[in-house]
Protein backbone atom coordinates (compact mmCIF):
# COMPACT_ATOMS: atom_id res chain seq x y z
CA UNK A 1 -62.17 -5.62 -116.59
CA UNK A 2 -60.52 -9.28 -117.16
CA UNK A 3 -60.55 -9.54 -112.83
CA UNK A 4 -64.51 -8.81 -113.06
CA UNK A 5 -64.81 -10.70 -115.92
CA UNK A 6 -63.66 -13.84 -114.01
CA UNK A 7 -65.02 -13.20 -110.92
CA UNK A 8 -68.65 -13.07 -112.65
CA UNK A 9 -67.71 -16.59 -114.05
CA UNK A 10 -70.01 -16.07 -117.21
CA UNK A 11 -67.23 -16.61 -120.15
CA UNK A 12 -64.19 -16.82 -118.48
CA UNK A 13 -63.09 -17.68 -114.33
CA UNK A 14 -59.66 -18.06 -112.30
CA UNK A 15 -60.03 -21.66 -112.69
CA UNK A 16 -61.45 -22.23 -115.92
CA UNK A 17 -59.81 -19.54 -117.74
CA UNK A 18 -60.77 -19.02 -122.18
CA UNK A 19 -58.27 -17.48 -123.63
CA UNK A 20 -60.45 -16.02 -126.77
CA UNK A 21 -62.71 -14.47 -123.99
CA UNK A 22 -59.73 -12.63 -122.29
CA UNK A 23 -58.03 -11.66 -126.01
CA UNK A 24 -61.06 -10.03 -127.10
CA UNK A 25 -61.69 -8.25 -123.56
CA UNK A 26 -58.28 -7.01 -123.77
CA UNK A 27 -58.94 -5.86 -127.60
CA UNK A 28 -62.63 -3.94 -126.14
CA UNK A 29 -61.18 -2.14 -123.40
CA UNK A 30 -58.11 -1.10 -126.05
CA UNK A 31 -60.63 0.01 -128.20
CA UNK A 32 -62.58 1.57 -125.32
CA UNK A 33 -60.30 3.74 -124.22
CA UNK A 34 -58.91 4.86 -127.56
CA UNK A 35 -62.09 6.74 -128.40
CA UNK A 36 -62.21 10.00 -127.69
CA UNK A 37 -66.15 10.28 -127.46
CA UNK A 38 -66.65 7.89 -125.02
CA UNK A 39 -64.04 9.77 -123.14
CA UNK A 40 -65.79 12.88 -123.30
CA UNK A 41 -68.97 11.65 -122.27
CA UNK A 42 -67.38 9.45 -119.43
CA UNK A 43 -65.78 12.30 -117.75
CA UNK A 44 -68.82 14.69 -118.26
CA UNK A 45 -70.93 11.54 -116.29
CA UNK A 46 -68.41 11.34 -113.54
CA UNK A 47 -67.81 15.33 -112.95
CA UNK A 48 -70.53 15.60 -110.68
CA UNK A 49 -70.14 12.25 -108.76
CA UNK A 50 -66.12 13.41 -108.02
CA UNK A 51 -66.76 15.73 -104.93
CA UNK A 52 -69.47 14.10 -103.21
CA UNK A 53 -67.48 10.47 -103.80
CA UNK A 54 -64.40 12.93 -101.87
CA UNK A 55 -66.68 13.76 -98.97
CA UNK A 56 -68.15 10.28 -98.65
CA UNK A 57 -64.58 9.11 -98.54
CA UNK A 58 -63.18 11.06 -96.07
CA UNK A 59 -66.27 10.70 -93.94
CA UNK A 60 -65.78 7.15 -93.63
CA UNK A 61 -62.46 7.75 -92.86
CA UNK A 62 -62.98 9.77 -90.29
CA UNK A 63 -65.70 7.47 -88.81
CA UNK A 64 -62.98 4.81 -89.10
CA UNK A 65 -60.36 6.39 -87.36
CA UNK A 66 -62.84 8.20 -84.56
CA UNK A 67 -65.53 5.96 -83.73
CA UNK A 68 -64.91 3.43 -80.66
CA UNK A 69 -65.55 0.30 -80.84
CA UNK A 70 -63.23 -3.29 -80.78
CA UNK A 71 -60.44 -3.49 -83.14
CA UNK A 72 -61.00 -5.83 -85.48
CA UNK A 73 -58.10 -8.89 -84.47
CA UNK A 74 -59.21 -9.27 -81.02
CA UNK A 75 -62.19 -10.74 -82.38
CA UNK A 76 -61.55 -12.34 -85.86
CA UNK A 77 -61.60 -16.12 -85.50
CA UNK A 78 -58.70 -16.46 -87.44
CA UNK A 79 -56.54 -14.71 -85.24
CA UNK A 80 -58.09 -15.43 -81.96
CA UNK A 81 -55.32 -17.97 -81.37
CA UNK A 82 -52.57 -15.48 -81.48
CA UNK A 83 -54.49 -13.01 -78.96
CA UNK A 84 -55.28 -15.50 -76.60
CA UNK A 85 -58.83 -16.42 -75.27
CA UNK A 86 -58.23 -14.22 -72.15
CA UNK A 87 -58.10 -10.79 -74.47
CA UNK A 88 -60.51 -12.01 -76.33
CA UNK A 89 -63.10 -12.57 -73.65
CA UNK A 90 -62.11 -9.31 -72.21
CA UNK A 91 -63.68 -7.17 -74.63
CA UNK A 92 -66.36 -9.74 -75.71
């Protein structure tokens, strides 16, 4: 919650940080997770999302590890010095 929280830059960012904002995020997601009816209902929301979020996970995984294609460093600018030019223009 606090790394969304700065990220959205609304009441708090990395930069810029207010400490009130972070104290009473940390005191909501205490108090958040303490009660035992929001529990209930949060894990009778997510029970049917859990096995098709497995499949969708492995699929891309499998995609990932199957699917050809150009690894990613031979043509990522930041690395393209460490590959060389020759590699690079080799598969580009």
């Amino acid at each position: 919650m606090l790394t969304a929280s700065r990220e959205a830059k609304i009441h708090t960012s990395w930069h810029k940080p207010n400490a009130a904002n972070v104290d009473m995020l940390k005191v909501f997601t205490d108090n958040v997770f303490q009660n035992g009816d929001f529990i209930a209902q949060l894990q009778i929301f997510v029970a049917p999302l859990i096995l098709s979020g497995r499949i969708n996970s492995l699929a891309q995984t499998l995609l990932k590890m199957t699917a050809p294609g150009v690894p990613a460093r031979t043509w990522d600018r930041p690395r393209r010095c460490a590959i060389g030019m020759r590699v690079c223009r080799k598969f580009g």
